[in-house]
Protein backbone atom coordinates (compact mmCIF):
# COMPACT_ATOMS: atom_id res chain seq x y z
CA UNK A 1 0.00 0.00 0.00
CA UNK A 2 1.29 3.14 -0.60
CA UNK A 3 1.17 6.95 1.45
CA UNK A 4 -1.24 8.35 -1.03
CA UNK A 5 -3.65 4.97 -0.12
CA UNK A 6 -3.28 4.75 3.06
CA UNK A 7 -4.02 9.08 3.74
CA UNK A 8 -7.37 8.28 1.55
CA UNK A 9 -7.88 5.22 4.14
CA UNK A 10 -7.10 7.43 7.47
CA UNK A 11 -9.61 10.38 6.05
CA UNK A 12 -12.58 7.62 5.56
CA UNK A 13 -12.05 6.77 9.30
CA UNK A 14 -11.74 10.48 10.28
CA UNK A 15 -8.18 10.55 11.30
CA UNK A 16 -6.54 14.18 10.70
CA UNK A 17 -2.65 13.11 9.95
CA UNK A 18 -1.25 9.67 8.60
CA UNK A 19 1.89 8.51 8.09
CA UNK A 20 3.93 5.40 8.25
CA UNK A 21 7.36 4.11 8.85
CA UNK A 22 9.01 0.63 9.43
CA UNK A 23 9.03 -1.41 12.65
CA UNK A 24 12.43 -0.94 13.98
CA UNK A 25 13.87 0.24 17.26
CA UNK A 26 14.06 3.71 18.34
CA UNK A 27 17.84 3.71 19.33
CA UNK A 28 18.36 7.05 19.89
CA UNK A 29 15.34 7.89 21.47
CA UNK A 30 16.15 4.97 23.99
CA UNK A 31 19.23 6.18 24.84
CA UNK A 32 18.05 9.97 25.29
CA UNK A 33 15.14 8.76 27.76
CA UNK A 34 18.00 7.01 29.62
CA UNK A 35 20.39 9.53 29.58
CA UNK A 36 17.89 11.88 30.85
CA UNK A 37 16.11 9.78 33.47
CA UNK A 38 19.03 9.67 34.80
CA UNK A 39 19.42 13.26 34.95
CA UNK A 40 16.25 12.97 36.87
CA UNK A 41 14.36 15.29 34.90
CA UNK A 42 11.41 12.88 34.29
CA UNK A 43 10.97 13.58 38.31
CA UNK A 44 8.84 10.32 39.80
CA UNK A 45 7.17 10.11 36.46
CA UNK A 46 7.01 6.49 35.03
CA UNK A 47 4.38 6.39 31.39
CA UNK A 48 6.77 5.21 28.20
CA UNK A 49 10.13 6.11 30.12
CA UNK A 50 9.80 3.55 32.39
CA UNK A 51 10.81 1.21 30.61
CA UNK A 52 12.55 2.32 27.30
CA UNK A 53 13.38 -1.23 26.12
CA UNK A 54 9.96 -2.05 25.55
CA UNK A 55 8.68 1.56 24.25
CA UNK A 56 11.06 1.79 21.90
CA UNK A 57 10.71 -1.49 20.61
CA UNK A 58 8.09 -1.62 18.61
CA UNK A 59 8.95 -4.56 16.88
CA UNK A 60 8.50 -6.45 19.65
CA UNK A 61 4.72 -5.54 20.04
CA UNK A 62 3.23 -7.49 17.26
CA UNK A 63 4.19 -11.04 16.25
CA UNK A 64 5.83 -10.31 12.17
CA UNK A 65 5.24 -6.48 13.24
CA UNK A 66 6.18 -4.89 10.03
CA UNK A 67 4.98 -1.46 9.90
CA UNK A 68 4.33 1.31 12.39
CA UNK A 69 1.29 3.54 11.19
CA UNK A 70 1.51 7.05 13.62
CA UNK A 71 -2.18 8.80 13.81
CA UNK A 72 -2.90 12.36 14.88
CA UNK A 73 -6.20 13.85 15.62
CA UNK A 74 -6.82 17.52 16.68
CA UNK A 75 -8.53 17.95 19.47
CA UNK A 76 -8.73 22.09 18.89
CA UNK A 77 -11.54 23.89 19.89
CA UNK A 78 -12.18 27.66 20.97
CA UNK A 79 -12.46 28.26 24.75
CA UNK A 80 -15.23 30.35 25.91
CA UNK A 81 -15.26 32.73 28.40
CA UNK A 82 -14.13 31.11 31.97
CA UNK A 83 -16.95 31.87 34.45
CA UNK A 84 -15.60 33.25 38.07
CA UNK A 85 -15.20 30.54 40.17
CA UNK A 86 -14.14 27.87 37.85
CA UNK A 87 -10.77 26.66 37.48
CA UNK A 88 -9.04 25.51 33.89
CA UNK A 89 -8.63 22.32 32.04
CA UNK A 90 -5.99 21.77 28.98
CA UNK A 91 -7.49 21.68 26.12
CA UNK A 92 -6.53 17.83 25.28
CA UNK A 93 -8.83 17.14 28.63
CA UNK A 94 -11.84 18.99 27.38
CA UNK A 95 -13.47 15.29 25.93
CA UNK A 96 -11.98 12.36 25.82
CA UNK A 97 -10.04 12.54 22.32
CA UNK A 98 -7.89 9.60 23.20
CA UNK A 99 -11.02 7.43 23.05
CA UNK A 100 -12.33 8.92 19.57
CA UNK A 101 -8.67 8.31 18.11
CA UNK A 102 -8.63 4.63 19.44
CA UNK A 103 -11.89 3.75 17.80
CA UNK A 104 -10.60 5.84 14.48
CA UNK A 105 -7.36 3.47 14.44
CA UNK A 106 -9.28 0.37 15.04
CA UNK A 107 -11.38 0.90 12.42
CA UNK A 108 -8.34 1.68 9.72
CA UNK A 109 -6.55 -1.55 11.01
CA UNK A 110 -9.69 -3.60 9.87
CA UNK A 111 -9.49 -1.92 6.98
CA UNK A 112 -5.91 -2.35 6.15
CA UNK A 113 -6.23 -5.95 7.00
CA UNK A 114 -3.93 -8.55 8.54
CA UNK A 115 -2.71 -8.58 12.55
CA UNK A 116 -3.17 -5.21 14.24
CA UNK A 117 -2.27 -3.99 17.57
CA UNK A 118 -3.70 -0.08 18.49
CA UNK A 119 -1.63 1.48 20.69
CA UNK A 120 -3.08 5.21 22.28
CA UNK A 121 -2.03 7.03 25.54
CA UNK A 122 -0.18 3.71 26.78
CA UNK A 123 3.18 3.49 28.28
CA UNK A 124 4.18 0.42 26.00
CA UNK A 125 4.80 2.72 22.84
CA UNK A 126 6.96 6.46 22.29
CA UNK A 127 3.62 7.51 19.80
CA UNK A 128 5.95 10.85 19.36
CA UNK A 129 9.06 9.27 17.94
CA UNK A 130 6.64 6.88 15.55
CA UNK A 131 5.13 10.43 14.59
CA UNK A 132 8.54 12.08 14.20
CA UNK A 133 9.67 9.44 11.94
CA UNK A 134 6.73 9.17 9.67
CA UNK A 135 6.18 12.99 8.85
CA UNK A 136 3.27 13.02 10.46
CA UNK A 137 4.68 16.18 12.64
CA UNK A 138 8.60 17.23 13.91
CA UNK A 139 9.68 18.11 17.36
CA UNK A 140 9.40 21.38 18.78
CA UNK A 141 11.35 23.18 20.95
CA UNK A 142 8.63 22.75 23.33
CA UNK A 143 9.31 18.93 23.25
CA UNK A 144 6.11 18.76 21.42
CA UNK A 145 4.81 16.89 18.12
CA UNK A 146 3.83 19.49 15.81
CA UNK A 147 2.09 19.08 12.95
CA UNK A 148 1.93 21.48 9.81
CA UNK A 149 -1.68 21.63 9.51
CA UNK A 150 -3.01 21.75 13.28
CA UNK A 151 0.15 22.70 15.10
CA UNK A 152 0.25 20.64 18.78
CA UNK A 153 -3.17 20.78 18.99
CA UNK A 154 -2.89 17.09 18.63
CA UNK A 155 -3.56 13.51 20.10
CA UNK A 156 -1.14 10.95 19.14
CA UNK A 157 -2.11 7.16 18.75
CA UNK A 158 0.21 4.23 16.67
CA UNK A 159 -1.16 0.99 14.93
CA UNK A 160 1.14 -1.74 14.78
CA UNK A 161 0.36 -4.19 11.43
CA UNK A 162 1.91 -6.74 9.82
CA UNK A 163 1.41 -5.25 6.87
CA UNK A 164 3.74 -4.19 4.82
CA UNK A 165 3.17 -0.42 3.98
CA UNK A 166 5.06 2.54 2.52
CA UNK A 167 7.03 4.63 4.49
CA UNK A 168 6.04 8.98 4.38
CA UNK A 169 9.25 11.16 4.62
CA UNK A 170 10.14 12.95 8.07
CA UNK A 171 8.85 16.92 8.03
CA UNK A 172 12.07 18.93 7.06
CA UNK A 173 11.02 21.53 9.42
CA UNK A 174 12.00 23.02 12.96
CA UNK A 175 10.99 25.93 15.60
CA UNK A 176 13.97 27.92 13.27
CA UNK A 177 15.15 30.57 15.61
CA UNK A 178 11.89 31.46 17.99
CA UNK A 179 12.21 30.76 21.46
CA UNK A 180 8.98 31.69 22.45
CA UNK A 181 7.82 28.80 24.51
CA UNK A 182 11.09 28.83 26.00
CA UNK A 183 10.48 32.63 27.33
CA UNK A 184 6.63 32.18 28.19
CA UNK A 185 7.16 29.26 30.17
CA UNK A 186 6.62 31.02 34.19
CA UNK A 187 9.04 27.90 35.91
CA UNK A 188 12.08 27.65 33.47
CA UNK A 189 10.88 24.66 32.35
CA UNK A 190 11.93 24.43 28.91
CA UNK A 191 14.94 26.41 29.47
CA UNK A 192 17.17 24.03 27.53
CA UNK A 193 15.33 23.73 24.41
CA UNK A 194 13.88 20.43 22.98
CA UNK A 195 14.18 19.08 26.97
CA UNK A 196 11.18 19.10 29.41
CA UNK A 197 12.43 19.32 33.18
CA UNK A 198 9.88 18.24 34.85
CA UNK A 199 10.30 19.35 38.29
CA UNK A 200 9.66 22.47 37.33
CA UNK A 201 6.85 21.98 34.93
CA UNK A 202 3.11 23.16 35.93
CA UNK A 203 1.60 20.39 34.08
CA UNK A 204 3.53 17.74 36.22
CA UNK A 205 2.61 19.41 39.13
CA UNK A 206 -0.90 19.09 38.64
CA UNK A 207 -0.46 15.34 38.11
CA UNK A 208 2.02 14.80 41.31
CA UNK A 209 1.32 13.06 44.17
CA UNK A 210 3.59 15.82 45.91
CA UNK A 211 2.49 19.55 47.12
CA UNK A 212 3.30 21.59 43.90
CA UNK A 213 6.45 24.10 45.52
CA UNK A 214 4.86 27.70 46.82
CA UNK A 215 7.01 29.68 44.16
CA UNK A 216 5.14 28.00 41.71
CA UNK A 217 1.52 28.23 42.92
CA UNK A 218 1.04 31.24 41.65
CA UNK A 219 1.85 30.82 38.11
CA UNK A 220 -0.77 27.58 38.15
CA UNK A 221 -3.52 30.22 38.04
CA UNK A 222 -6.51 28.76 37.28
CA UNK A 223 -5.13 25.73 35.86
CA UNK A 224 -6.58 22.65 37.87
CA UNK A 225 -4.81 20.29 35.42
CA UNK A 226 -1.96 20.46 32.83
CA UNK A 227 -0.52 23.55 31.13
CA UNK A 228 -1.16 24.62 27.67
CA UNK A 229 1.19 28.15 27.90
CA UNK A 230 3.71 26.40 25.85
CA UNK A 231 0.94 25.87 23.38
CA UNK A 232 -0.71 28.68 23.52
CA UNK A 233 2.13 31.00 22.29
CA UNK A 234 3.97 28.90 19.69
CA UNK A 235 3.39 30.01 16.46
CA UNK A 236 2.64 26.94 14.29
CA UNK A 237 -0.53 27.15 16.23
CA UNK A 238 -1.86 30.26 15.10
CA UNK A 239 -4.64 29.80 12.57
CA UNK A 240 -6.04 26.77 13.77
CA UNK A 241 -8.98 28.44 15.52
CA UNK A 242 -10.02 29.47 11.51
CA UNK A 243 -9.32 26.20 10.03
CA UNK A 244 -11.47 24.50 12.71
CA UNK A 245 -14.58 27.31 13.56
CA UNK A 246 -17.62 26.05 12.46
CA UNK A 247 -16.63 22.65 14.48
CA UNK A 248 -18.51 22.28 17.47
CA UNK A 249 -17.19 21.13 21.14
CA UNK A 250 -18.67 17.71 21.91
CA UNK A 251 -21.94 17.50 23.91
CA UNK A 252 -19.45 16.51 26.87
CA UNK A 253 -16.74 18.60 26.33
CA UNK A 254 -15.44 20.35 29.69
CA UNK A 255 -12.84 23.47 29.24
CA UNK A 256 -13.77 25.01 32.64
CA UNK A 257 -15.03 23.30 36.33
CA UNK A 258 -16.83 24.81 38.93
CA UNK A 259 -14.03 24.98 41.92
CA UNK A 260 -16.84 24.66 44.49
CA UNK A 261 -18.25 21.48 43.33
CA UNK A 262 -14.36 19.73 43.08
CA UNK A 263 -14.25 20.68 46.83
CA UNK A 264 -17.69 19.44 47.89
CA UNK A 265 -17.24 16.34 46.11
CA UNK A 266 -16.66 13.16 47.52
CA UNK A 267 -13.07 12.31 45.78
CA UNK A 268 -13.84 9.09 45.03
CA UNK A 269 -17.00 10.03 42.91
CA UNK A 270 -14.50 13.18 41.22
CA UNK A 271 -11.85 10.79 40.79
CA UNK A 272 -14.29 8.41 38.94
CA UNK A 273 -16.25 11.25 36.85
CA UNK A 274 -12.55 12.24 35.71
CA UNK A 275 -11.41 9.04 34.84
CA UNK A 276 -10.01 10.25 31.77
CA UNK A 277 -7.58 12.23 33.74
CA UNK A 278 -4.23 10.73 35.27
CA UNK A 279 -4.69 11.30 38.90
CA UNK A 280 -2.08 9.94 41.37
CA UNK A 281 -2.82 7.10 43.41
CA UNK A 282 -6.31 7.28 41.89
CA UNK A 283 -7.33 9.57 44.29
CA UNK A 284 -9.63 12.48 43.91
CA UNK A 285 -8.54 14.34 46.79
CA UNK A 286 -5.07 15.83 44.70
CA UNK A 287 -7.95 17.37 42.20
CA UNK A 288 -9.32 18.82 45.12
CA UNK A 289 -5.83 20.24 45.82
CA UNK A 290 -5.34 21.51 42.60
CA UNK A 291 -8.20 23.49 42.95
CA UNK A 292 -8.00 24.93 46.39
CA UNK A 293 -4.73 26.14 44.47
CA UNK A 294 -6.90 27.71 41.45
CA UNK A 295 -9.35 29.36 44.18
CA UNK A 296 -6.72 30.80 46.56
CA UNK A 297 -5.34 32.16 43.11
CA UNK A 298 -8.50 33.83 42.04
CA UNK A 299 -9.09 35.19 45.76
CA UNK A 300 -5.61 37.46 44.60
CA UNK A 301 -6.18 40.35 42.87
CA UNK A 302 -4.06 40.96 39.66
CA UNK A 303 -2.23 44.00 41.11
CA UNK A 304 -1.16 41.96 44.47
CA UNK A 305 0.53 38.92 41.92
């Protein structure tokens, strides 16, 4: 099969990017996960660098694994005004986009035939090096997969086949000279470019199982969950909110919670409506942390920050 059947294949299904590349380790990648876990940058975090030799081995996920299809799917949508009172959720979080992309990939393996594994949001497969290598986006300096057409805005999913497919070119393109994620980030957490330190990134803070440091409490806002600064500024991104109007949110979709309600909750009934969030320890009560955080943040006016 070749690129130009396989994009007409991807469309029919719904899925916005396509490309393809050959089942073969991710050496590099491998060795830069290692070399920077042990850096400690990935803080306590665990998902696909836990265990490099199987996330970068995607031969090793299929039986005759021949081909590694990479699958992105914007999840961009406007955000309307935030109501007082209610705390922020990254865009990616608004629906569940990760489910609509599994279903999207499932659908193309049956259609491409042969043995098919889908692999989307799980820690057995780098999705952003498979994407990298099959032009579907590049790296930014944000440590980001961006994609010509809908920037980051993006969800990431991989279908392993055993068929044998055509590999798409790698992007020949880069962030060129702008540093502007670099300079909006509010921790320094992007301050060597193309690296993520986590320890002092928002989003992992949101997601730890440890008190987020005071110094950085501030700069959470109204974020409850995530970060999407880097995001918002980066200029591949511009345009998108043209190229998508006229595309409703889903019935379900969620940019904004009321901070109130988190707090009353029982944690175990927030922790199970949010399912689709990563929540340490599967327990509500660091959502409810997250937005005390968002409330005392609110309480401050803009002149006192």
């Amino acid at each position: 099969m070749n690129a130009a059947e396989l994009e007409r294949l991807a469309a029919e299904v719904g899925i916005d990017v396509v490309g393809a590349t050959p089942a073969k380790p991710y050496e590099e990648t491998e060795r830069h996960i290692r070399a920077r876990r042990a850096r400690g940058l990935f803080a306590d975090m665990r998902f696909t660098m836990a265990q490099p030799e199987v996330s970068c081995r995607p031969e090793k996920l299929l039986p005759d694994a021949r081909t590694v299809v990479s699958a992105a799917l914007s999840y961009y949508a406007d955000e309307p005004e935030r109501p007082p009172g209610h705390g922020r959720l990254p865009r990616y979080t608004w629906y569940d986009a990760y489910a609509e992309l599994r279903g999207k990939l499932d659908e193309l393996g049956r259609r491409l035939g042969g043995d098919y594994r889908v692999l989307v949001d799980e820690n057995q497969h780098v999705d952003r090096e498979a994407a990298a290598r099959s032009g579907v986006g590049f790296y930014g300096k944000n440590t980001l997969l961006i994609t010509r057409r809908f920037g980051s805005w993006v969800v990431l999913g991989t279908l392993i086949t055993d068929r044998e497919l055509d590999a798409t070119p790698p992007l020949r393109l880069d962030c060129g000279s702008c540093t502007l994620c670099i300079e909006a980030c509010p921790t320094g957490a992007l301050d060597e470019p193309g690296t993520l330190d986590a320890t002092k990134c928002l989003s992992y803070w949101t997601q730890s199982a440890h008190d987020p440091p005071e110094e950085y409490r501030e700069a959470m806002e109204a974020q409850v969950y995530g970060c999407d600064i880097c995001q918002d500024v980066c200029p591949w991104n511009r345009g998108i909110e043209k190229r998508r109007a006229g595309e409703p949110l889903p019935a379900d979709a969620e940019p904004h919670v009321n901070l109130r309600d988190w707090l009353e909750s029982d944690p175990a009934e927030l922790r199970e409506r949010y399912a689709r969030l990563y929540v340490p320890r599967n327990d509500g009560r660091f959502l409810q942390r997250n937005a005390r955080i968002a409330l005392a943040n609110e309480q401050v006016p803009a002149r006192e920050r």
